[in-house]
Protein backbone atom coordinates (compact mmCIF):
# COMPACT_ATOMS: atom_id res chain seq x y z
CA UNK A 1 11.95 25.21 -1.88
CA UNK A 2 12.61 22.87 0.51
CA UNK A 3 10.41 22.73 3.80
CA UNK A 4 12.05 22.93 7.22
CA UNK A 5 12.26 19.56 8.68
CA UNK A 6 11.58 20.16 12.20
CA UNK A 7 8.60 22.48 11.07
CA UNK A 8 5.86 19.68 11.65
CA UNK A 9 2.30 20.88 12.00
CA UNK A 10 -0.26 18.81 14.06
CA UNK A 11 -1.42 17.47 11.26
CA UNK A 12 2.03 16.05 10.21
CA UNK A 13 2.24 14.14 13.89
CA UNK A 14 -1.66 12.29 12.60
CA UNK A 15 -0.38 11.28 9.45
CA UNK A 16 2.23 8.89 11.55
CA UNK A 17 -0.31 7.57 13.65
CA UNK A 18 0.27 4.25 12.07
CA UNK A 19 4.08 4.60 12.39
CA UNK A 20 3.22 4.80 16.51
CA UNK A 21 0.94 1.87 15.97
CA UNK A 22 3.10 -0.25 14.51
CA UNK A 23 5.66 0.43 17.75
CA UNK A 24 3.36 -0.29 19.84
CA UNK A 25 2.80 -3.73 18.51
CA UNK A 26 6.46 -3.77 18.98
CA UNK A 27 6.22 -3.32 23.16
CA UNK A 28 3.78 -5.87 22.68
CA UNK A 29 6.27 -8.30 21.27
CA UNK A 30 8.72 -7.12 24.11
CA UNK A 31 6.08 -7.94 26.66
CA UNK A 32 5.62 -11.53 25.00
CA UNK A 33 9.44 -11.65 25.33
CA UNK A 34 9.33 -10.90 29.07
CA UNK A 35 6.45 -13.74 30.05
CA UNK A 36 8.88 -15.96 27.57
CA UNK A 37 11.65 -15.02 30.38
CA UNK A 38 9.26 -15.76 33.07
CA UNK A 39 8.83 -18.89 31.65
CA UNK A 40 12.62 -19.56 31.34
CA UNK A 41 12.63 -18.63 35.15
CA UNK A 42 10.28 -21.80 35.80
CA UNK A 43 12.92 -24.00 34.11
CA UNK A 44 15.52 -22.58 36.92
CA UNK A 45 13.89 -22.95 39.61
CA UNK A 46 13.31 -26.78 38.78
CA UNK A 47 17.15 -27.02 38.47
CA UNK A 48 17.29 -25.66 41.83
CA UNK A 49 15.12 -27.43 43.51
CA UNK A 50 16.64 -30.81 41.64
CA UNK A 51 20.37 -29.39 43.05
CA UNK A 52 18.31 -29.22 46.56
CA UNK A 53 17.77 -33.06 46.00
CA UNK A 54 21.02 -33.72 45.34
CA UNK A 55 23.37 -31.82 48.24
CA UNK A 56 21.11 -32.78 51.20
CA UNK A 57 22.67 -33.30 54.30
CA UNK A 58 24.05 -37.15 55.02
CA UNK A 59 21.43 -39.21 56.71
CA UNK A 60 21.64 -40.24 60.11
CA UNK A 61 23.46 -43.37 60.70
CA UNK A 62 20.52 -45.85 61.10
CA UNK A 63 18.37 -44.06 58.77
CA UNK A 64 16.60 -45.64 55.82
CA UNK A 65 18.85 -44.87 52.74
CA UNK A 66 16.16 -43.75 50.08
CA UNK A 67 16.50 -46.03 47.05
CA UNK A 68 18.05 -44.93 43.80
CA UNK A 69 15.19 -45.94 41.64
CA UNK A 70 12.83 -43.50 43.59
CA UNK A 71 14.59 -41.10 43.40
CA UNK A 72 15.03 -40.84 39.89
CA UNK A 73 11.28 -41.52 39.53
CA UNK A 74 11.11 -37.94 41.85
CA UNK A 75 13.30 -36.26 39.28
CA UNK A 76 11.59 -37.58 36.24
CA UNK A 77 8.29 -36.65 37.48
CA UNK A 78 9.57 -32.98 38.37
CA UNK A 79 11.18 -32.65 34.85
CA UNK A 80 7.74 -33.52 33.17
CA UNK A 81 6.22 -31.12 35.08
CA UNK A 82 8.61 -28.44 34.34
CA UNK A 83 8.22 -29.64 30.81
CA UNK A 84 4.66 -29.43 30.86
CA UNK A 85 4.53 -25.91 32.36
CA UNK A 86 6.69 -24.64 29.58
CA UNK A 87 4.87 -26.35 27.30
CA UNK A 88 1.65 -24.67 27.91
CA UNK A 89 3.42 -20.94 28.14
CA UNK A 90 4.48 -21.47 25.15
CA UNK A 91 1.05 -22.24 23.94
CA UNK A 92 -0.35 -20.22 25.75
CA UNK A 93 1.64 -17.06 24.42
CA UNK A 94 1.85 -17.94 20.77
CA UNK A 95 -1.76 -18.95 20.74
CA UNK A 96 -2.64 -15.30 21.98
CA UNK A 97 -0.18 -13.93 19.14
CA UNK A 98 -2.16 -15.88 16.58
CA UNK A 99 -5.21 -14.66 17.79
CA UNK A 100 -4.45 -11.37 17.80
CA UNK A 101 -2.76 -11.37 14.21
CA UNK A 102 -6.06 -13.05 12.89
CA UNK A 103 -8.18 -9.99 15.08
CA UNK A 104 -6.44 -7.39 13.16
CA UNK A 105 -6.32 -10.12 9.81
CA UNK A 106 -9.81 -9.56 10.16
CA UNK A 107 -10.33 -6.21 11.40
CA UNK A 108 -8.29 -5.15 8.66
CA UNK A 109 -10.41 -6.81 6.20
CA UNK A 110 -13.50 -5.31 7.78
CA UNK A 111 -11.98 -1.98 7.54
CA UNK A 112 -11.14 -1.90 3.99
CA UNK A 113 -13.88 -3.09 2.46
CA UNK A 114 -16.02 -0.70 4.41
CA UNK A 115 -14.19 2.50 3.19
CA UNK A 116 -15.55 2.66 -0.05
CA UNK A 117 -18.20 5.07 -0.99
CA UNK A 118 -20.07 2.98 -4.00
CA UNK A 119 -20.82 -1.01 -3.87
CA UNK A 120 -19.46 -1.03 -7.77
CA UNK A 121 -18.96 1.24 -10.75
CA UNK A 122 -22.10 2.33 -12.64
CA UNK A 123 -21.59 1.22 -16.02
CA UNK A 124 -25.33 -0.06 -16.34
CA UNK A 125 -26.18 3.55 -18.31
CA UNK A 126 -22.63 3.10 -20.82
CA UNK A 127 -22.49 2.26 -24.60
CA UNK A 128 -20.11 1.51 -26.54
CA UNK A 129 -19.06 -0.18 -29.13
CA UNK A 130 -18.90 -3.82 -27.43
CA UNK A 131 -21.07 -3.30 -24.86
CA UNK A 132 -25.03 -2.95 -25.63
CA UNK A 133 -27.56 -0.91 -23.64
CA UNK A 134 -28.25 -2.50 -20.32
CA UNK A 135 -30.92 -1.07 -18.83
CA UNK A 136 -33.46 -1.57 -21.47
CA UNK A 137 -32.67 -5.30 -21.06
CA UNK A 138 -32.64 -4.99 -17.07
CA UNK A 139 -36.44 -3.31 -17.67
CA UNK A 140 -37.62 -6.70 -19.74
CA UNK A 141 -35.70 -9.52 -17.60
CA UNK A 142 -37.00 -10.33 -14.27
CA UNK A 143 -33.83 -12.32 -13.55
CA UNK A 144 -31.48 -9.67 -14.46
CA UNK A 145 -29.12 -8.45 -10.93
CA UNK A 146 -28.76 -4.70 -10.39
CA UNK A 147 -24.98 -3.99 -11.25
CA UNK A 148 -24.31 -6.25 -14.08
CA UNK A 149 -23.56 -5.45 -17.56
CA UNK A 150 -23.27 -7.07 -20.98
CA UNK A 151 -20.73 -6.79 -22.85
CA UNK A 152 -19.46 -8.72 -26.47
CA UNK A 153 -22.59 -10.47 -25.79
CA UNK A 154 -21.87 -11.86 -22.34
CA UNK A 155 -22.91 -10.96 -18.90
CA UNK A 156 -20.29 -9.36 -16.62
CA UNK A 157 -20.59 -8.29 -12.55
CA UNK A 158 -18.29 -6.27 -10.42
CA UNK A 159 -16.04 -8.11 -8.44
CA UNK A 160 -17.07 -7.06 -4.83
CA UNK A 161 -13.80 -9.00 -3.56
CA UNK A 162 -11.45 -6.62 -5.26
CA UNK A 163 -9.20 -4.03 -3.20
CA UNK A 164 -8.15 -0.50 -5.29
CA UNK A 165 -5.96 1.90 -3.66
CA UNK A 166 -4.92 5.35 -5.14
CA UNK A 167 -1.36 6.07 -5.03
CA UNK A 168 0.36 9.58 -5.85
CA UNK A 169 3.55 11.52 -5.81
CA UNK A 170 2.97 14.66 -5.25
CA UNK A 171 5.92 17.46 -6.72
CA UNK A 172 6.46 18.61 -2.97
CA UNK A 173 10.28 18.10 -2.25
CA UNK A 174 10.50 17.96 1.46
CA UNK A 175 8.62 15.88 4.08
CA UNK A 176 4.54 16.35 4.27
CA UNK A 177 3.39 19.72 5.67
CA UNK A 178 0.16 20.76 6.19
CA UNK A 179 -0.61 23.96 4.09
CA UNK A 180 -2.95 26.96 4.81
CA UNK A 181 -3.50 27.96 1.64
CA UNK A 182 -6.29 25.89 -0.35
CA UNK A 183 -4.42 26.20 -3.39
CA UNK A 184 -1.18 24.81 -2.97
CA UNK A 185 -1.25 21.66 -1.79
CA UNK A 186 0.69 20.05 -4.43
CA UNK A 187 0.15 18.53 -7.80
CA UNK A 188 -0.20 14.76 -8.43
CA UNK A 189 2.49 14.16 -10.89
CA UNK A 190 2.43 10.15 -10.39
CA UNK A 191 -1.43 8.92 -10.22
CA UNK A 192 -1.77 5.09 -9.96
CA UNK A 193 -4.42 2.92 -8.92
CA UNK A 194 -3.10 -0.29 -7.35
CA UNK A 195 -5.63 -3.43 -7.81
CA UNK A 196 -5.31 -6.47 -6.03
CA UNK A 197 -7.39 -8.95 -6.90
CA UNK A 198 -8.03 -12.57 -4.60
CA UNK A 199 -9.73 -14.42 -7.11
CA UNK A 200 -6.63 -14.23 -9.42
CA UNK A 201 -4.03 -13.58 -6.82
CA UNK A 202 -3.03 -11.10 -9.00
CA UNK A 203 -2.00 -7.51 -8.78
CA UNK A 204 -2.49 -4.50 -11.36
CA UNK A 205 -1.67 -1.13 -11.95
CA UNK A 206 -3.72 1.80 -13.60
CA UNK A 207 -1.57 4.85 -14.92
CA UNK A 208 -3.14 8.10 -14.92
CA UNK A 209 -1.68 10.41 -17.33
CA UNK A 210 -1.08 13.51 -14.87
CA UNK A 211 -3.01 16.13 -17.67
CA UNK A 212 -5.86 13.62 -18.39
CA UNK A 213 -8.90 16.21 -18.37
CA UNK A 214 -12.12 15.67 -16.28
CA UNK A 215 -14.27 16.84 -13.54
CA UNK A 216 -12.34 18.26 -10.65
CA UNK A 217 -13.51 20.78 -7.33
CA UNK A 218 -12.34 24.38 -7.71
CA UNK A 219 -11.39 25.87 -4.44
CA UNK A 220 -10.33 29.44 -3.37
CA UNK A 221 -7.27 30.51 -1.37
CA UNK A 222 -9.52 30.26 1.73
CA UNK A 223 -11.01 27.22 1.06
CA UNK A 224 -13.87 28.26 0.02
CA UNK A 225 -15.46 26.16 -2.59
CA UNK A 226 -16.37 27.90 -6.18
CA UNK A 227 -17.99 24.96 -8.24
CA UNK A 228 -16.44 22.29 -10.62
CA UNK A 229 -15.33 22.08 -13.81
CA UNK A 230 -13.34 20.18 -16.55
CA UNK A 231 -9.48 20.54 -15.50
CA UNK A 232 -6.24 18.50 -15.38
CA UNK A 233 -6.65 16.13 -13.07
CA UNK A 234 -3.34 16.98 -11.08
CA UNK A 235 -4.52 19.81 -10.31
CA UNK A 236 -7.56 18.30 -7.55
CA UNK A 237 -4.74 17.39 -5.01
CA UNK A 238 -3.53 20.90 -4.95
CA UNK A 239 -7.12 22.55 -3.95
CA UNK A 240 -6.43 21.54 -0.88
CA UNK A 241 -4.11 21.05 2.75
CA UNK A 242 -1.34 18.90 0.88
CA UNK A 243 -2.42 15.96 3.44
CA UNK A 244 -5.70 14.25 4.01
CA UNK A 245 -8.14 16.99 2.53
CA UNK A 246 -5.87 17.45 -0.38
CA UNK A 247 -6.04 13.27 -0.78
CA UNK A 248 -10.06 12.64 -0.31
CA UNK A 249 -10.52 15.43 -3.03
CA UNK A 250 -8.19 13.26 -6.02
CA UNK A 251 -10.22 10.50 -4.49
CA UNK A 252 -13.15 11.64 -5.40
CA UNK A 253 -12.12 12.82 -8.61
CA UNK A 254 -10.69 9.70 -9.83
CA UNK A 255 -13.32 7.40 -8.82
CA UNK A 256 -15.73 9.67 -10.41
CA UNK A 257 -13.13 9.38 -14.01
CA UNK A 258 -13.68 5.57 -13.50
CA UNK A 259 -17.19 5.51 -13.13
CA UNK A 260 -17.55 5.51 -9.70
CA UNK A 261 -15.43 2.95 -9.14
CA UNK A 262 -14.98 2.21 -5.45
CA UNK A 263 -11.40 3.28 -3.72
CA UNK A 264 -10.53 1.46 -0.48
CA UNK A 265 -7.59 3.75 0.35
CA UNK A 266 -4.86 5.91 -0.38
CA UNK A 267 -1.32 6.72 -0.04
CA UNK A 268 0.58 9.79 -1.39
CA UNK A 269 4.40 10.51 -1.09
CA UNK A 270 6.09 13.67 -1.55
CA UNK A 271 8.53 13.15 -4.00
CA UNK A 272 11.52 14.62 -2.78
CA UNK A 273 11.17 10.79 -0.76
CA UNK A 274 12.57 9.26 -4.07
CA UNK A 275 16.36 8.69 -3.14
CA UNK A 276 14.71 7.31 0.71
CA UNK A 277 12.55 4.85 -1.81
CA UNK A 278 15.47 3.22 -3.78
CA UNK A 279 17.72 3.14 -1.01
CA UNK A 280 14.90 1.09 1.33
CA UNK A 281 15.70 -1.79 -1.55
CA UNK A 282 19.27 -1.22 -2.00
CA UNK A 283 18.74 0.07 -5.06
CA UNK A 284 16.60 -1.03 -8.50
CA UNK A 285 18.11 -2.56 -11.88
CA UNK A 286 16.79 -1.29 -14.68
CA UNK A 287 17.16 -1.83 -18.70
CA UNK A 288 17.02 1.00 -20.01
CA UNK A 289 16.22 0.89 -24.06
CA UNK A 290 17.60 4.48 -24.62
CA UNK A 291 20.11 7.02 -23.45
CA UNK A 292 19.23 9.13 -20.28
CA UNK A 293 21.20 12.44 -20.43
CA UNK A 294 19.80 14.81 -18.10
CA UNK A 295 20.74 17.62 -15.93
CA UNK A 296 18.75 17.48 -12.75
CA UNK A 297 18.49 19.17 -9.26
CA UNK A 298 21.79 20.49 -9.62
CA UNK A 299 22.88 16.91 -10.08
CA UNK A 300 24.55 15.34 -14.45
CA UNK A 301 23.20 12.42 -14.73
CA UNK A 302 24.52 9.82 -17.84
CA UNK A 303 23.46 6.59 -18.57
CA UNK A 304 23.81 5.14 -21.40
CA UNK A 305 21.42 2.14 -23.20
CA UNK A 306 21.46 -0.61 -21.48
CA UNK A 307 21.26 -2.21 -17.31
CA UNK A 308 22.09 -0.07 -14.70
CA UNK A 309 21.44 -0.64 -10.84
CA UNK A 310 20.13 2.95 -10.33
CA UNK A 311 21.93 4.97 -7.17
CA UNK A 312 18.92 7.35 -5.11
CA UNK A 313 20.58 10.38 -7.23
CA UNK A 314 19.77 8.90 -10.65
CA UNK A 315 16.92 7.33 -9.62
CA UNK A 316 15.37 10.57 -8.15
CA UNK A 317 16.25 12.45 -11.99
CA UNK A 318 15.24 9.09 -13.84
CA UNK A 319 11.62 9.26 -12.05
CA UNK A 320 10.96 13.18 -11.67
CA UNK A 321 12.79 14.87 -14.46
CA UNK A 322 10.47 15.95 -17.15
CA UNK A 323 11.46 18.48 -20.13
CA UNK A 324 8.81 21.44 -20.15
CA UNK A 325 10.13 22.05 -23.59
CA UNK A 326 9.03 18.91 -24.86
CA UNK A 327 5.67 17.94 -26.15
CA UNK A 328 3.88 15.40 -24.45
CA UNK A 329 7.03 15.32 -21.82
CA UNK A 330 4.24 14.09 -18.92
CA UNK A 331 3.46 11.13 -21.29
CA UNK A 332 7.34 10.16 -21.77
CA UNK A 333 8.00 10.86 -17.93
CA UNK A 334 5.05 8.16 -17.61
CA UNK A 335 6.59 5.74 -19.21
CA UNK A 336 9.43 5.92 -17.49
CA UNK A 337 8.04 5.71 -13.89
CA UNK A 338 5.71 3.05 -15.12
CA UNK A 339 9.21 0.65 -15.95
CA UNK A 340 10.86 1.97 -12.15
CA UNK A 341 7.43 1.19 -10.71
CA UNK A 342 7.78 -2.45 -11.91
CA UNK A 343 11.13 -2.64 -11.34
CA UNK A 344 11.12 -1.76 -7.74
CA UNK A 345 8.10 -3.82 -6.50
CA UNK A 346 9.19 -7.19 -7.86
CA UNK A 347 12.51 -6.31 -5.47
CA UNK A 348 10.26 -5.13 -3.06
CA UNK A 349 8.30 -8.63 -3.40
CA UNK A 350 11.44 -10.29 -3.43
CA UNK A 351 12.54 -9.06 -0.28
CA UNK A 352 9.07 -9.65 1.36
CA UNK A 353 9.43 -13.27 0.50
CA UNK A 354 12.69 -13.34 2.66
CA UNK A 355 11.34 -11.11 5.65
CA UNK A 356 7.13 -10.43 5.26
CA UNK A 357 8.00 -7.06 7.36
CA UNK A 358 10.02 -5.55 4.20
CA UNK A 359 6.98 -3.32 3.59
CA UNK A 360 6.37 -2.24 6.75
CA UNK A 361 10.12 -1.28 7.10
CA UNK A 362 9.96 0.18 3.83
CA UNK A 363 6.65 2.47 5.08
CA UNK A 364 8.27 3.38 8.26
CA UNK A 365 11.37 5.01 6.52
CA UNK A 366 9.35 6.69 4.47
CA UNK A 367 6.20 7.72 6.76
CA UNK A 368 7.50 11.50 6.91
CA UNK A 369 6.71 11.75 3.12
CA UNK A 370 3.38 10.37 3.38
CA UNK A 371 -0.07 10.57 3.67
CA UNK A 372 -2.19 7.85 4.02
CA UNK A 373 -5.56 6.68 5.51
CA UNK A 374 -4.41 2.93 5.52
CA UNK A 375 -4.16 1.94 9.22
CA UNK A 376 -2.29 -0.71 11.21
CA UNK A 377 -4.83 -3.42 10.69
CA UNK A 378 -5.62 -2.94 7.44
CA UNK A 379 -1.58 -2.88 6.27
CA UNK A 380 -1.38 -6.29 8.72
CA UNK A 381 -4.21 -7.74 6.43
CA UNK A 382 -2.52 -6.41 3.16
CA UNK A 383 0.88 -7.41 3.83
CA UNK A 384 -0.06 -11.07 5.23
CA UNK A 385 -2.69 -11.63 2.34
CA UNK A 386 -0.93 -10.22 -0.94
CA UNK A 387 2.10 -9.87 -0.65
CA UNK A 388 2.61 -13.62 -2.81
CA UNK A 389 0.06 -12.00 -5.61
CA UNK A 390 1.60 -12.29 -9.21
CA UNK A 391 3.22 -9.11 -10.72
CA UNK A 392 4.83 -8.52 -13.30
CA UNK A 393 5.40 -5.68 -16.28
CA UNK A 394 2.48 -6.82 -18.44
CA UNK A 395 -0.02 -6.41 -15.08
CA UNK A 396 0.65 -2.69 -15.52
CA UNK A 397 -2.31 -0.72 -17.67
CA UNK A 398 -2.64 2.82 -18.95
CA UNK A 399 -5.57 4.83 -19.64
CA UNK A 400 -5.08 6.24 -23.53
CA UNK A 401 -5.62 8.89 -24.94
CA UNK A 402 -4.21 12.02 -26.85
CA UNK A 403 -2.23 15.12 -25.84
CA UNK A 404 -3.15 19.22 -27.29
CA UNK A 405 -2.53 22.22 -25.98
CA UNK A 406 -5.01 23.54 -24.05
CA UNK A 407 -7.35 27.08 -24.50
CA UNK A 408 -4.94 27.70 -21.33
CA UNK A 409 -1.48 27.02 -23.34
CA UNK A 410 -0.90 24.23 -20.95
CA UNK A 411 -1.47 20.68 -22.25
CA UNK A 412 -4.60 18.52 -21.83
CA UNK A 413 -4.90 14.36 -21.96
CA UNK A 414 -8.02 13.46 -23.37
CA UNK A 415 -8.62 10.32 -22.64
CA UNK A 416 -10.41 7.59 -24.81
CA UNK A 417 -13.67 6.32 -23.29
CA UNK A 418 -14.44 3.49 -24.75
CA UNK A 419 -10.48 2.20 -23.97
CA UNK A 420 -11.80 3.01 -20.12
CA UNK A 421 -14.98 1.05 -20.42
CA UNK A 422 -12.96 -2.26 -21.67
CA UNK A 423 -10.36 -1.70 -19.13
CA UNK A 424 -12.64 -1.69 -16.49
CA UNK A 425 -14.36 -4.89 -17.56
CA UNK A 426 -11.05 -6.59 -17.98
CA UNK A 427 -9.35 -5.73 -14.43
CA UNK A 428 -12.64 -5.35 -12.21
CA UNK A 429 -15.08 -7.65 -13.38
CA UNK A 430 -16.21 -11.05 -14.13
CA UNK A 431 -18.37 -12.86 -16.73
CA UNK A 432 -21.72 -14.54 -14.90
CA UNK A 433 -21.95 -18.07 -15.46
């Protein structure tokens, strides 16, 4: 059911703190613009005072006429100074916007990087088939580094330089509200962790299947906590407020999935935002490689094989529609947002190239649907630092595994662990030389 609009909870208001931050940056550009005017004023008042020059009064007869050359020495000294003053406004102001961007460049940085909760995944105690046992060999080498691993015979670390952010959609249709109850805050159906990687300029996505099976927190309708068990993992963001509880719970969860792996943020969206999303970049083209016949939300949706530049309707039915009758249906659904997901961020990145505030635009349409923890700083630092990273269809990854019905009747993703121990090595780490 959709959630009054105008209903916004206190804790709605904190999760666009960064929406009010990034205005106020704006006044500060308007203030810059009103020194800029001050400086323009300068500029007029030499005019004036070369117009004073010019419409003295006659001399008296008898009076030494001043000589034209000294006179326009006087004006051509005044005009350098004006010149000069200008000059070193302009400096002066564009030198304190530089600094500033590189303060919250590198506050941002700062930020980030101290979010996480582990230094690096703990794959040091993991075998599998390619890897061996590493901590009987870190026991008998002297030289051997606490972190690394081996792996097809070679050495491998954790690259500390790497950013991961968690990304969700959440099946909420309306804008974010804070919940009371501390079981329905909403179910991840999208979970994605978004990689970005300096060393390789290079960014990655990690699909989540939305049933994959492992360790979540079990809370009560009061919030009381009852213990942990094996569950879907969609479930985690729905024991809890459907904002920033509900989000540092399926934080915790997934990193534990991956190992441990450290997450630097987050950002979920309701998904009722998905027509607001495709409409922020005009729309995305897709090819699609089947028929997609679906009636959804009230709304028939056809399109047949082929490209199609997908309106907000179809693209809101192409990414949330799912078939309950179908087996497997969260896989196929995957798939499906996984080829939109691609889609939209190489326009996305296309439209950053010609304007480097696309994604903050993009985030401020959207900020009533979201929930994030990323804050002015750290998006400055993102946007200004990776927004030229190489992305393309192939740079998106999916954890395997295989889909039964559940003891519950509801299906279960099991993934494949040795599949998530290779992944890992391939996106976040890096042989030792």
């Amino acid at each position: 059911m959709m959630s009054n609009d105008n209903n916004i909870e206190k804790g709605i208001v904190d999760n666009v703190e960064v929406v009010n931050d990034i205005d106020a940056s704006n006044n500060t550009d308007n203030a810059i613009d009103n020194e800029v005017v001050n400086s323009t004023d300068i500029t007029d008042s030499g005019s004036e005072g070369e117009a004073e020059t010019k419409n003295e009064p006659d001399t008296e007869k008898g009076a030494e006429t001043p000589r034209v050359s000294d006179n326009k020495k006087k004006r051509k000294s005044k005009l350098w100074l004006v010149l000069f003053v200008i000059l070193a406004l302009l400096v002066m102001l564009f030198g304190a916007g530089f600094i500033t961007w590189n303060i919250m460049n590198a506050k941002g940085k700062s930020d980030l990087y101290e979010k996480a909760e582990s230094t690096g995944p703990t794959l040091e105690s993991i075998t599998t088939e390619k890897s061996q046992e590493t901590e009987v060999e870190a026991e008998n080498d002297v030289n051997w580094k606490k972190g690394w691993v081996r792996y097809e015979g070679d050495i491998y670390q954790y690259n500390e330089d790497i950013l991961t952010f968690l990304v969700m959609g959440i099946d909420k249709p309306g804008k974010v509200k804070v919940v009371e109850s501390g079981v329905n805050g909403g179910q991840a159906d999208l979970i994605i962790l978004a990689v970005f990687n300096p060393h390789t300029k290079s960014t990655s996505l990690i699909t989540i299947n939305r049933n994959t099976m492992t360790e979540i927190d079990v809370y009560d309708e009061k919030g009381e906590y009852l213990g942990s068990g094996q569950g879907q993992i969609c479930l985690q963001h729905g024991y809890g407020d459907g904002a920033e509880l509900s989000c540092e719970r399926m934080k915790k969860a997934v990193s534990n999935l991956f190992y441990n792996l450290p997450i630097h943020g987050y950002l979920a969206i309701n998904m009722g935002a998905m027509k607001a999303i495709n409409s922020a970049v005009g729309g995305v083209t897709l090819t699609l490689e089947e028929d997609f016949n679906v009636d959804f939300d009230g709304e028939k949706i056809s399109l047949p094989k082929g490209e199609h530049t997908l309106t907000d309707v179809q693209a809101h039915a192409y990414i949330r529609y799912r078939d309950h009758a179908e087996f497997d249906s969260a896989t196929t659904r995957l798939n499906r947002q996984k080829k939109y997901i691609a889609a939209f961020l190489s326009k996305l990145k296309a439209e950053t190239a010609k304007d480097i505030t696309a994604p903050i635009k993009v985030f401020n349409e959207l900020s009533p649907y979201i929930v994030t923890d990323i804050n002015t700083s750290e998006m400055t630092y993102m946007v200004s630092n990776t927004y030229n990273y190489k992305f393309d269809f192939d740079n998106i990854y999916s954890l395997e595994g295989t889909t039964a019905i559940g003891k519950t009747e509801h299906e279960e993703f099991t993934y494949n662990p040795d599949q998530l121990y290779d992944m890992i090595i391939e996106i976040f780490y890096e042989k030792v030389e």
